[in-house]
C-alpha atoms as a PDB file:
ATOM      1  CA  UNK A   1      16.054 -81.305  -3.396  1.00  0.00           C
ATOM      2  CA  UNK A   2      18.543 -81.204  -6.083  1.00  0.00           C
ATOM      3  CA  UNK A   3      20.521 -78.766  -8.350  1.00  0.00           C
ATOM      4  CA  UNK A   4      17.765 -77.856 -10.149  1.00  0.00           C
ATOM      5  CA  UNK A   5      15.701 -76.758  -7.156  1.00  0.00           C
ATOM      6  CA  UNK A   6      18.349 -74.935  -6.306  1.00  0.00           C
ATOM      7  CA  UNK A   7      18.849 -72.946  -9.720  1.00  0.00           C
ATOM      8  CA  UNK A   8      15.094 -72.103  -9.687  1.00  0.00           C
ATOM      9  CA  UNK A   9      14.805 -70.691  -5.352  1.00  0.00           C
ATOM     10  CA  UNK A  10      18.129 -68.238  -6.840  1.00  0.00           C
ATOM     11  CA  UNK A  11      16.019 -67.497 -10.225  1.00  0.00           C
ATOM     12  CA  UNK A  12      12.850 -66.885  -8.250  1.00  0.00           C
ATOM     13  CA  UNK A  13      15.105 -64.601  -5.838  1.00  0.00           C
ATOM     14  CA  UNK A  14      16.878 -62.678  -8.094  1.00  0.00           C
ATOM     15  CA  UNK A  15      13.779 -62.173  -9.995  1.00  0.00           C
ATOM     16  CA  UNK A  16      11.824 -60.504  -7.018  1.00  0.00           C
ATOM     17  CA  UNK A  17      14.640 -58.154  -6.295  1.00  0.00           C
ATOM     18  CA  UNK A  18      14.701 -56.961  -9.835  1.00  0.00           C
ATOM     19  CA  UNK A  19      11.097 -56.140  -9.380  1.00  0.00           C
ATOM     20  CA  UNK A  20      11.321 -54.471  -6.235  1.00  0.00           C
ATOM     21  CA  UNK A  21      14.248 -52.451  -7.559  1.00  0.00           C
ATOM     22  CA  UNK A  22      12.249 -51.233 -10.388  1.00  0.00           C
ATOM     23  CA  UNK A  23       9.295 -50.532  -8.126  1.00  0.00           C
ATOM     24  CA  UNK A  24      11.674 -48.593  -5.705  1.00  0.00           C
ATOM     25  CA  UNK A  25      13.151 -46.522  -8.569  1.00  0.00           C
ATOM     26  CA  UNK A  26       9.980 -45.753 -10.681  1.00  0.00           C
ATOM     27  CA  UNK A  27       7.699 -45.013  -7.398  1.00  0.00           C
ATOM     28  CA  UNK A  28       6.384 -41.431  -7.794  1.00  0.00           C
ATOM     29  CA  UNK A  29       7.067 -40.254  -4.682  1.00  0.00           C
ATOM     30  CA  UNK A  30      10.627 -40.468  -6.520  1.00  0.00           C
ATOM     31  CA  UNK A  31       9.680 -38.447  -9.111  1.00  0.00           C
ATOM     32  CA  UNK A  32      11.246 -34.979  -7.983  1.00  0.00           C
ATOM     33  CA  UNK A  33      15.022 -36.716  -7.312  1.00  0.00           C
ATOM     34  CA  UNK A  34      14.498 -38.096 -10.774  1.00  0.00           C
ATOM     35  CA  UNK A  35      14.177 -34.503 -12.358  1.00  0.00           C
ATOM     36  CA  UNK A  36      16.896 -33.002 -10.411  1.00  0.00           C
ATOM     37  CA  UNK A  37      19.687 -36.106 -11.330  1.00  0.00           C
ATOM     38  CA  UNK A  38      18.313 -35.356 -15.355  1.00  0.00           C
ATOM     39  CA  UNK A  39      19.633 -31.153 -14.756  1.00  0.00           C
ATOM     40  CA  UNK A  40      23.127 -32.308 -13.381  1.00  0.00           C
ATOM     41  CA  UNK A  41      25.072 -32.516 -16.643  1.00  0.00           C
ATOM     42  CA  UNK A  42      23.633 -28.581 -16.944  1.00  0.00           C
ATOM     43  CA  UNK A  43      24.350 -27.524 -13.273  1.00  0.00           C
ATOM     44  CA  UNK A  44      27.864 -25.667 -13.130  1.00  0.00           C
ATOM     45  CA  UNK A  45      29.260 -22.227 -13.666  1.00  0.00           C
ATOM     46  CA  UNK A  46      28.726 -21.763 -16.926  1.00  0.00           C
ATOM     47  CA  UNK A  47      25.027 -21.971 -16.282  1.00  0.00           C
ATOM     48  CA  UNK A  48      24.935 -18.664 -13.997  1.00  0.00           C
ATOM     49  CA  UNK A  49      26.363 -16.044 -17.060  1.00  0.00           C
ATOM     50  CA  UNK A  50      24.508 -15.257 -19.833  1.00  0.00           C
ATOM     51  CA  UNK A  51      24.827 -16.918 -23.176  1.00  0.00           C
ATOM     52  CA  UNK A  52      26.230 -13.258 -24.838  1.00  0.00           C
ATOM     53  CA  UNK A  53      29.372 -13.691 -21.726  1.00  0.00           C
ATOM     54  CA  UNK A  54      30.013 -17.339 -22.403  1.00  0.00           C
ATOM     55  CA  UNK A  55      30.661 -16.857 -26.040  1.00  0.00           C
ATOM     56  CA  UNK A  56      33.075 -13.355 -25.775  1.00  0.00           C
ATOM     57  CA  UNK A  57      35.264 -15.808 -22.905  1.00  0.00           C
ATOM     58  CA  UNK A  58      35.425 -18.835 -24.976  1.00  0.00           C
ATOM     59  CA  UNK A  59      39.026 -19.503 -24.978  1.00  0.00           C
ATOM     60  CA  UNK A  60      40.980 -18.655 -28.505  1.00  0.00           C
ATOM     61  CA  UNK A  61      38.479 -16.876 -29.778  1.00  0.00           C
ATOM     62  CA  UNK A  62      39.475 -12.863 -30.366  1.00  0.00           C
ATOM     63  CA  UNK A  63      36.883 -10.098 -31.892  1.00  0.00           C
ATOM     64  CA  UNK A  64      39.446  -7.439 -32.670  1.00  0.00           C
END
Protein backbone atom coordinates (compact mmCIF):
# COMPACT_ATOMS: atom_id res chain seq x y z
CA UNK A 1 0.00 0.00 0.00
CA UNK A 2 1.48 3.24 -0.87
CA UNK A 3 0.69 7.02 -1.08
CA UNK A 4 -1.38 6.66 -3.77
CA UNK A 5 -3.67 4.11 -2.14
CA UNK A 6 -3.87 6.26 0.39
CA UNK A 7 -4.97 9.50 -1.65
CA UNK A 8 -7.69 7.39 -3.38
CA UNK A 9 -9.42 5.41 0.35
CA UNK A 10 -9.57 9.65 1.48
CA UNK A 11 -11.02 10.54 -2.21
CA UNK A 12 -13.40 7.60 -2.10
CA UNK A 13 -14.33 8.82 1.60
CA UNK A 14 -14.80 12.22 1.16
CA UNK A 15 -16.71 11.49 -1.89
CA UNK A 16 -19.43 9.29 -0.07
CA UNK A 17 -19.96 11.88 2.57
CA UNK A 18 -20.62 14.52 0.00
CA UNK A 19 -23.27 12.26 -1.31
CA UNK A 20 -24.84 11.42 1.78
CA UNK A 21 -24.85 15.10 2.73
CA UNK A 22 -26.69 15.97 -0.33
CA UNK A 23 -29.06 13.06 0.15
CA UNK A 24 -29.64 14.19 3.84
CA UNK A 25 -30.34 17.80 2.79
CA UNK A 26 -32.49 17.27 -0.41
CA UNK A 27 -34.62 14.24 1.26
CA UNK A 28 -38.30 15.32 1.12
CA UNK A 29 -39.20 14.57 4.31
CA UNK A 30 -36.96 17.88 4.62
CA UNK A 31 -38.93 19.70 2.51
CA UNK A 32 -41.11 21.77 5.10
CA UNK A 33 -37.70 23.06 7.19
CA UNK A 34 -36.51 24.02 3.76
CA UNK A 35 -39.56 26.45 3.18
CA UNK A 36 -39.54 27.87 6.56
CA UNK A 37 -35.36 28.75 6.51
CA UNK A 38 -36.36 30.49 2.69
CA UNK A 39 -39.25 33.06 4.90
CA UNK A 40 -36.53 34.04 7.56
CA UNK A 41 -35.03 37.09 5.87
CA UNK A 42 -39.08 38.20 5.83
CA UNK A 43 -39.91 37.09 9.46
CA UNK A 44 -39.61 40.24 11.87
CA UNK A 45 -41.71 43.14 13.01
CA UNK A 46 -42.10 44.87 10.19
CA UNK A 47 -43.95 41.94 8.72
CA UNK A 48 -46.99 42.17 11.35
CA UNK A 49 -48.15 46.13 10.24
CA UNK A 50 -49.56 46.86 7.20
CA UNK A 51 -47.69 48.18 4.23
CA UNK A 52 -49.87 51.83 4.51
CA UNK A 53 -48.11 51.93 8.58
CA UNK A 54 -44.64 50.98 7.47
CA UNK A 55 -44.37 53.72 4.96
CA UNK A 56 -46.05 56.86 7.30
CA UNK A 57 -43.08 55.50 10.19
CA UNK A 58 -40.26 55.33 7.84
CA UNK A 59 -37.78 57.40 9.56
CA UNK A 60 -37.13 61.12 7.91
CA UNK A 61 -39.85 61.04 6.00
CA UNK A 62 -42.64 63.97 7.02
CA UNK A 63 -46.21 64.46 5.10
CA UNK A 64 -47.01 67.89 6.46
Amino acid sequence: MDLNDIRSGVTLLSFCIFLGLMAWTYWPARQREHDAAALLPFAGEAADTPLYQQLRSEPGRSDE
